[in-house]
N, C-alpha and C. Protein backbone atom coordinates (compact mmCIF):
# COMPACT_ATOMS: atom_id res chain seq x y z
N UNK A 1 67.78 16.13 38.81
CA UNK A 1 67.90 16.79 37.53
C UNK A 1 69.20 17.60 37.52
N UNK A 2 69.73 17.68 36.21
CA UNK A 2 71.05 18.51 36.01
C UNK A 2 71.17 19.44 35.33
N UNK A 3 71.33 20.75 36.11
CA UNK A 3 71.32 21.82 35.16
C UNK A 3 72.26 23.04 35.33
N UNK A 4 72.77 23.59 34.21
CA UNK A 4 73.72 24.07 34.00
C UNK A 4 72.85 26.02 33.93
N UNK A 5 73.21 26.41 35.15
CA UNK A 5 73.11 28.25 34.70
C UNK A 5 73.98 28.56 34.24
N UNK A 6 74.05 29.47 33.40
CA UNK A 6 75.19 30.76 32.87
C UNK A 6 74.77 31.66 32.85
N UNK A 7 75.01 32.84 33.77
CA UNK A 7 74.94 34.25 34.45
C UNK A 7 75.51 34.67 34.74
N UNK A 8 76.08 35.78 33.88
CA UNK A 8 77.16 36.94 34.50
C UNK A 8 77.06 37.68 35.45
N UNK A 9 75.66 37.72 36.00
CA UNK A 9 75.13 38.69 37.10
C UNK A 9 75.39 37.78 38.42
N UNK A 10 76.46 38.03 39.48
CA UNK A 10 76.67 37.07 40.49
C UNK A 10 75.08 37.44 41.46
N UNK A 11 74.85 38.35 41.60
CA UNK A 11 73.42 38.53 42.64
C UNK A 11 72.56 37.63 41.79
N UNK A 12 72.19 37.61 40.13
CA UNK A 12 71.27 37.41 39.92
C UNK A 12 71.60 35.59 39.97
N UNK A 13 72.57 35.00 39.27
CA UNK A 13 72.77 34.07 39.17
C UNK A 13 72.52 33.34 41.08
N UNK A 14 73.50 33.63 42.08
CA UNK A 14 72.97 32.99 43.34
C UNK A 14 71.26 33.16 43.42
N UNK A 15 70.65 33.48 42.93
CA UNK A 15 69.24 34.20 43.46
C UNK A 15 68.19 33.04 42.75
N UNK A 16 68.96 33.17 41.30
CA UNK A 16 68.06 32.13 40.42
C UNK A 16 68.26 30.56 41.05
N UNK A 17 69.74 30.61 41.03
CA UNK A 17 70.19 29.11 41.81
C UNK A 17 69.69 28.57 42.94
N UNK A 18 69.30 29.30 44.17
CA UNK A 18 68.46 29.16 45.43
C UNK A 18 67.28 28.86 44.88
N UNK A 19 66.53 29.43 43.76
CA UNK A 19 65.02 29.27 43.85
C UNK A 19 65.10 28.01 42.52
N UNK A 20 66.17 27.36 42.03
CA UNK A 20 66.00 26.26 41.52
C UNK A 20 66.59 25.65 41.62
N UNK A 21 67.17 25.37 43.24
CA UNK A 21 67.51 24.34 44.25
C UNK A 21 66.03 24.11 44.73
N UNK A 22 65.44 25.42 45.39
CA UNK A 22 64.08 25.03 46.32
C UNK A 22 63.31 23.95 45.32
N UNK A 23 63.28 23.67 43.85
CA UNK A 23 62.53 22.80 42.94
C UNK A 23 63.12 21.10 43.04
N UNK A 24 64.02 21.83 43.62
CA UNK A 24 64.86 20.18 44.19
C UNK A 24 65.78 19.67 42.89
N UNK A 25 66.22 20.47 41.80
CA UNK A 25 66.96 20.29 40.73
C UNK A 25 68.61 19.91 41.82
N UNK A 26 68.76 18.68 41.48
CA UNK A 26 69.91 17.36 42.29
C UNK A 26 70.89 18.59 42.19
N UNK A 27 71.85 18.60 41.07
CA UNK A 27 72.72 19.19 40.35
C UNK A 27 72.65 20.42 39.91
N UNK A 28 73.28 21.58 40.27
CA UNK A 28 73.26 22.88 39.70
C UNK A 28 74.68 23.05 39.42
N UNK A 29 75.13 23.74 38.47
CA UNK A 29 76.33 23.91 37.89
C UNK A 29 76.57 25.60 37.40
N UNK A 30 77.11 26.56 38.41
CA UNK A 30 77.12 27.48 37.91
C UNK A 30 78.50 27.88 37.01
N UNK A 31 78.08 28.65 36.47
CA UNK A 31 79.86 29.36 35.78
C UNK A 31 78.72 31.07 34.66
N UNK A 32 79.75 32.15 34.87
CA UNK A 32 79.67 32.92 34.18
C UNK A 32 80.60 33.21 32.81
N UNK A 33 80.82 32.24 32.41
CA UNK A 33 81.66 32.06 31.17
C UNK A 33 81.26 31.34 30.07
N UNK A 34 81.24 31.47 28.84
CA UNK A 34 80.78 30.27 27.76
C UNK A 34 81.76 29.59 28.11
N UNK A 35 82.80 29.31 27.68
CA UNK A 35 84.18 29.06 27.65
C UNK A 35 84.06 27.63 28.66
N UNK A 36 84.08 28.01 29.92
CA UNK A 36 83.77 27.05 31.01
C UNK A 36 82.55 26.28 31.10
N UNK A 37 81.70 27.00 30.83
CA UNK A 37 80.00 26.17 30.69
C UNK A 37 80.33 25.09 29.39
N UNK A 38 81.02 25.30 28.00
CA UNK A 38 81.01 24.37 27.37
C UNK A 38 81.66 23.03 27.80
N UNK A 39 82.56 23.31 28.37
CA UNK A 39 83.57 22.16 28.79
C UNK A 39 82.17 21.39 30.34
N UNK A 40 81.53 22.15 30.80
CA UNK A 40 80.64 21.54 31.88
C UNK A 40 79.81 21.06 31.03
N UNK A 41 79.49 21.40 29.64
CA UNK A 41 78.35 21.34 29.26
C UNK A 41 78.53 19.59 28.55
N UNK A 42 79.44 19.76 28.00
CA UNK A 42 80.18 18.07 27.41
C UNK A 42 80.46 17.18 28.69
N UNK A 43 80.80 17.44 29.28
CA UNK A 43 80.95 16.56 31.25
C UNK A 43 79.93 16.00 31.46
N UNK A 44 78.79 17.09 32.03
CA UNK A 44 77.59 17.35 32.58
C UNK A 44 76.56 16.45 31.95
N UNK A 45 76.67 17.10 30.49
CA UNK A 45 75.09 16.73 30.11
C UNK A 45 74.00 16.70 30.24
N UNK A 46 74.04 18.52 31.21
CA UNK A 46 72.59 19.08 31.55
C UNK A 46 71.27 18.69 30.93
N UNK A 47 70.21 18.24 31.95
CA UNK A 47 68.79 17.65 31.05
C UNK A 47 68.43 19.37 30.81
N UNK A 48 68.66 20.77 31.51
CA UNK A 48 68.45 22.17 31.35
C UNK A 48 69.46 22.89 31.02
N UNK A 49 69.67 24.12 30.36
CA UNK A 49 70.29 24.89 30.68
C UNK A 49 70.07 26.01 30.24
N UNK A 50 70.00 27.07 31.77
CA UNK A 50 69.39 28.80 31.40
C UNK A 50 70.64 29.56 31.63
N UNK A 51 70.34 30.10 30.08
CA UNK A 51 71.05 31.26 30.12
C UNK A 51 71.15 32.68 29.63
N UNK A 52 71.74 33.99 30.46
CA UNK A 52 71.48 35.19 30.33
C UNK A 52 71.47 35.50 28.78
N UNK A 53 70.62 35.84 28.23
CA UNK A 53 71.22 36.53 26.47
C UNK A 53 72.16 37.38 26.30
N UNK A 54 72.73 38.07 27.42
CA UNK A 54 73.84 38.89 27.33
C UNK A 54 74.70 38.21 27.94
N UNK A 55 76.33 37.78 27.42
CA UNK A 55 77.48 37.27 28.36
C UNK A 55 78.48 38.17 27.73
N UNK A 56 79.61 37.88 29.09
CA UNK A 56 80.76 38.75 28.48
C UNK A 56 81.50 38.40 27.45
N UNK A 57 81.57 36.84 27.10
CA UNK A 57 82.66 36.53 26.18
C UNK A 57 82.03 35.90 25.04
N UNK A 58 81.20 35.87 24.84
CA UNK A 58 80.56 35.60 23.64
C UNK A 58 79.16 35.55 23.13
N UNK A 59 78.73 35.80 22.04
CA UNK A 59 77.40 36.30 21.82
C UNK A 59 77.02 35.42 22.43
N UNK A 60 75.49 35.67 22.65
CA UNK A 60 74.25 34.87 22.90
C UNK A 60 74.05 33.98 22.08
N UNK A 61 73.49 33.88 20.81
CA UNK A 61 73.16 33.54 20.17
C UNK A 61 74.41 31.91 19.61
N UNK A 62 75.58 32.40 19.48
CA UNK A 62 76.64 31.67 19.44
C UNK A 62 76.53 30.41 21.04
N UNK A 63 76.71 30.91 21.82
CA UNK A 63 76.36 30.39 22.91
C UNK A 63 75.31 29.21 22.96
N UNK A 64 74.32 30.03 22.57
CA UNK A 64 73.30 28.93 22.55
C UNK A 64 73.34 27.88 21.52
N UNK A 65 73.92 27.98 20.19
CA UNK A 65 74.27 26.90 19.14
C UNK A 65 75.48 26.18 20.13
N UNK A 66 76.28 26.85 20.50
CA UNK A 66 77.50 25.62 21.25
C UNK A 66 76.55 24.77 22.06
N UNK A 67 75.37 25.71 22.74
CA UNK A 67 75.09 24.47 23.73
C UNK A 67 74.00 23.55 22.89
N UNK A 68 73.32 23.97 22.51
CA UNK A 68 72.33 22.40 21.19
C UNK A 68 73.17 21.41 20.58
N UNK A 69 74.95 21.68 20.40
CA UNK A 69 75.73 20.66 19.81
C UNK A 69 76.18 20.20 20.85
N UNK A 70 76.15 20.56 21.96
CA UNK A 70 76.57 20.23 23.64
C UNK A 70 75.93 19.19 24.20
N UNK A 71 74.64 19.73 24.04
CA UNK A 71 73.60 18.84 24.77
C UNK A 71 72.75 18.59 23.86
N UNK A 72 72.30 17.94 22.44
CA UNK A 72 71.26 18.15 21.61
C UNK A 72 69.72 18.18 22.45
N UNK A 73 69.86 16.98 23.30
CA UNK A 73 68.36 16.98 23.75
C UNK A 73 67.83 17.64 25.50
N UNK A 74 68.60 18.80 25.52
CA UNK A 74 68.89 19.82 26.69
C UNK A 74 67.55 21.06 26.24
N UNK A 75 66.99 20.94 27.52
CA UNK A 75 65.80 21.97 27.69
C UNK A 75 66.61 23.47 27.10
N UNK A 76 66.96 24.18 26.52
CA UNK A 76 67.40 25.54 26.65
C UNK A 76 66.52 26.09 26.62
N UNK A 77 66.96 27.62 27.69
CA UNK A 77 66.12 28.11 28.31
C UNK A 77 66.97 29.74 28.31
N UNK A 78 66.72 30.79 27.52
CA UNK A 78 67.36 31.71 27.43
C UNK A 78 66.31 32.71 28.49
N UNK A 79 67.18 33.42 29.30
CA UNK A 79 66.74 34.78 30.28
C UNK A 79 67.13 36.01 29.95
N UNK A 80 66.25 37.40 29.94
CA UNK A 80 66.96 38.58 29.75
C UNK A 80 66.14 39.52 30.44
N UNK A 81 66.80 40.54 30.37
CA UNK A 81 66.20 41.95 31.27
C UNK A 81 65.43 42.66 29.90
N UNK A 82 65.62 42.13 28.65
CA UNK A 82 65.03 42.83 27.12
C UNK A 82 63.80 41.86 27.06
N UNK A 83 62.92 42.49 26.79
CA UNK A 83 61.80 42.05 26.78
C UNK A 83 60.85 41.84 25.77
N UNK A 84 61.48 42.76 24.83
CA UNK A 84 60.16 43.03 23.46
C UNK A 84 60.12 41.54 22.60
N UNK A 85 59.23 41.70 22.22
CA UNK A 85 58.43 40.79 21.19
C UNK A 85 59.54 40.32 20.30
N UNK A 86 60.26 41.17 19.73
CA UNK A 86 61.10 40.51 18.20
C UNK A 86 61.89 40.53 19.08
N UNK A 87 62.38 40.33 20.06
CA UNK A 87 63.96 40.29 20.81
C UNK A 87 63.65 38.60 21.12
N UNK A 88 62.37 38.70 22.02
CA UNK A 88 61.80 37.29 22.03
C UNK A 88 62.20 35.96 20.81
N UNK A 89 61.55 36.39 20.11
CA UNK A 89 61.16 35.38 18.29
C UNK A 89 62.40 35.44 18.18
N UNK A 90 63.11 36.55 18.02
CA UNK A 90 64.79 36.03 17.44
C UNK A 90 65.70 35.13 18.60
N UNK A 91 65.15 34.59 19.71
CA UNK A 91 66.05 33.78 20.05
C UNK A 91 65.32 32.37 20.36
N UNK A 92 63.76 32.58 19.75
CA UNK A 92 63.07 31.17 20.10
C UNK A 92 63.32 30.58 18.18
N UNK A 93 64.17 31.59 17.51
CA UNK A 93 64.25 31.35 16.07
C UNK A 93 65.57 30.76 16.17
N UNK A 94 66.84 31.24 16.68
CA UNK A 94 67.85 30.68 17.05
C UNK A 94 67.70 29.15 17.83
N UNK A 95 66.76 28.90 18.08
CA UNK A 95 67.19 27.62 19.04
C UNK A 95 66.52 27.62 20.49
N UNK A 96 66.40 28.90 20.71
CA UNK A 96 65.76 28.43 22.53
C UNK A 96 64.72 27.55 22.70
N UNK A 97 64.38 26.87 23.47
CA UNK A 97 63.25 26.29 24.14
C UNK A 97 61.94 27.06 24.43
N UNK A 98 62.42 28.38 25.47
CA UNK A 98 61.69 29.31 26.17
C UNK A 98 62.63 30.58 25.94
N UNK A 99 61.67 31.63 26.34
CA UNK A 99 62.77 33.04 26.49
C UNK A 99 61.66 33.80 27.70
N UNK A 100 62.27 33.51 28.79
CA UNK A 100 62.03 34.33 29.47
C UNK A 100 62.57 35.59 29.98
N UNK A 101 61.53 36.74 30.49
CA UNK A 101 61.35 38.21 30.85
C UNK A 101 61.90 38.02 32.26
N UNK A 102 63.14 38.46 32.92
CA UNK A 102 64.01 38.34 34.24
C UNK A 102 62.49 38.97 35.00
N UNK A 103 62.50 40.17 34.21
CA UNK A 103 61.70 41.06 35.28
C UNK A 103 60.50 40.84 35.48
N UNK A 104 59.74 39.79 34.66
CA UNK A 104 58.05 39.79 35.31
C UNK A 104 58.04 37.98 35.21
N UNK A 105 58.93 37.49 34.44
CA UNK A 105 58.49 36.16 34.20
C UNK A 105 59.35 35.03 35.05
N UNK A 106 59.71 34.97 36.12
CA UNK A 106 60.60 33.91 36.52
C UNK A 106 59.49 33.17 37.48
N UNK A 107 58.23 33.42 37.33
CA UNK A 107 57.21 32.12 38.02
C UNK A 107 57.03 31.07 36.83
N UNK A 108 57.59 31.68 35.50
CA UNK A 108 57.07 30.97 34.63
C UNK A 108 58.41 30.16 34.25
N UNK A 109 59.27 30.80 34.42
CA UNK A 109 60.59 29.92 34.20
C UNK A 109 60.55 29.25 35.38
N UNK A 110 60.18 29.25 36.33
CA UNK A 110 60.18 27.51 37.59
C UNK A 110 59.83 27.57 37.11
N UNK A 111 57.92 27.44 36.32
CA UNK A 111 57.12 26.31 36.05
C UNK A 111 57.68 25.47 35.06
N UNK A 112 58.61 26.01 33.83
CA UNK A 112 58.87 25.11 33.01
C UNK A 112 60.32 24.03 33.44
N UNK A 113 60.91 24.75 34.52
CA UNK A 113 61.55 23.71 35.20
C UNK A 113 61.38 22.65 35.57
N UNK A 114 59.92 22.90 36.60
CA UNK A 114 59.23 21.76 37.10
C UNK A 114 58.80 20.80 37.02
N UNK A 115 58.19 21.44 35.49
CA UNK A 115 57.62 20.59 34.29
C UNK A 115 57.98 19.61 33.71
N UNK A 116 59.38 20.37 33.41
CA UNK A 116 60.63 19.49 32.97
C UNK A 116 61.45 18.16 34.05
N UNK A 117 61.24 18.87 35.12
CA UNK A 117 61.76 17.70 36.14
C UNK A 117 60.47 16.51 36.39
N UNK A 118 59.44 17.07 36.45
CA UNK A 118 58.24 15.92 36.17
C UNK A 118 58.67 14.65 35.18
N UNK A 119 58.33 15.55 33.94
CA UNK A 119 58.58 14.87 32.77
C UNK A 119 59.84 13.70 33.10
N UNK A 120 60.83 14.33 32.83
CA UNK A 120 62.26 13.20 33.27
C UNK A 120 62.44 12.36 34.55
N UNK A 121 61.33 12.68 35.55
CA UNK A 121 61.04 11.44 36.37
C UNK A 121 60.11 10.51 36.02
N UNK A 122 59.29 11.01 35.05
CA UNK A 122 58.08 10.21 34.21
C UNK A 122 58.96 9.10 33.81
N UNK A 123 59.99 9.48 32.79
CA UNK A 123 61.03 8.92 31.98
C UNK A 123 61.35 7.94 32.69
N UNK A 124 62.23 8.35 33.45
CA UNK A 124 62.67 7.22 34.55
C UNK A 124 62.01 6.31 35.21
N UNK A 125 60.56 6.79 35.55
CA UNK A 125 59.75 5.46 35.91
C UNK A 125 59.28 4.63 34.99
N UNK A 126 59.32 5.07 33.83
CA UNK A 126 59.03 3.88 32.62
C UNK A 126 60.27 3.06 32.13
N UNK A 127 61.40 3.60 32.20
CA UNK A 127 62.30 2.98 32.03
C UNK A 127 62.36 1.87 33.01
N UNK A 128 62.42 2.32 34.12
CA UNK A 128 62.92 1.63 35.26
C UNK A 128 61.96 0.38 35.23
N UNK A 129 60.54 0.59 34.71
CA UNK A 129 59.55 -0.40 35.01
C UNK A 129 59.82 -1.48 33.45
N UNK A 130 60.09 -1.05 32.70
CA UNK A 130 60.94 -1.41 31.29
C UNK A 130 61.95 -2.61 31.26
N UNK A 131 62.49 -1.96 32.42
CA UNK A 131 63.82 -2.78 32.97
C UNK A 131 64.15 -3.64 33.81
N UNK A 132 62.58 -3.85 34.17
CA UNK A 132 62.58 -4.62 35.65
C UNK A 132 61.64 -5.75 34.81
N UNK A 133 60.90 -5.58 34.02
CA UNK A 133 60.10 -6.88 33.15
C UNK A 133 61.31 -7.52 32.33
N UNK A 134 62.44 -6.90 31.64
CA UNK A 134 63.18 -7.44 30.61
C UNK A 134 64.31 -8.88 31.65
């Protein structure tokens, strides 16, 4: 699986990246920049990509529309240290996938990783079995 973090936080970003390597995600692609993540993001063609709601160079929200025209059919997956309810809705209203809580919820962000890497090996075994009758 290929997935693109964007995290300005270098502790937090290595930290998240180790524990979604341990999920066995093939490809990790870090960068703390929109700027650079877009240009990975058109390359790449992350099946994921999590990112902080706060960056230095450009809103969140902006960010996350570059990446849905980036990747249309890309898991997004927005993370923050803000937690409340309408902070939530306004970015699962923008476009996110998920919005996870840094501070209590990152068992739940693997799970939807996992989920997600399931799923797209599902994919692949039907294809593959698709492709082997044709």
């Amino acid at each position: 699986m290929k997935l693109l973090l964007l995290e300005p936080s270098i502790l937090l970003r290595e930290r998240l990246a180790a524990m979604l390597a341990s999920l066995g995600c093939v490809e990790i692609v870090e960068s703390t920049a929109v700027e650079d993540a877009g240009q990975v993001m058109r390359l790449m063609q992350p099946e994921i990509v999590v990112m902080d709601a706060r960056l230095p160079d450009e809103s969140g929200c902006e960010a996350l529309a570059r990446a849905r025209r980036a990747c249309p059919s890309a898991c997004l997956i927005v993370v923050s240290s803000y937690s409340s309810e309408p902070y939530r809705k306004r970015w699962l209203q923008a476009g996110a996938d998920h919005f996870f809580d840094l501070s209590a919820q990152i068992d739940l962000l693997l799970n939807v990783v996992r989920r997600h890497d399931m799923n797209i090996d599902k994919r692949k075994v039907v294809w593959n079995s698709m492709r082997v009758k044709v």
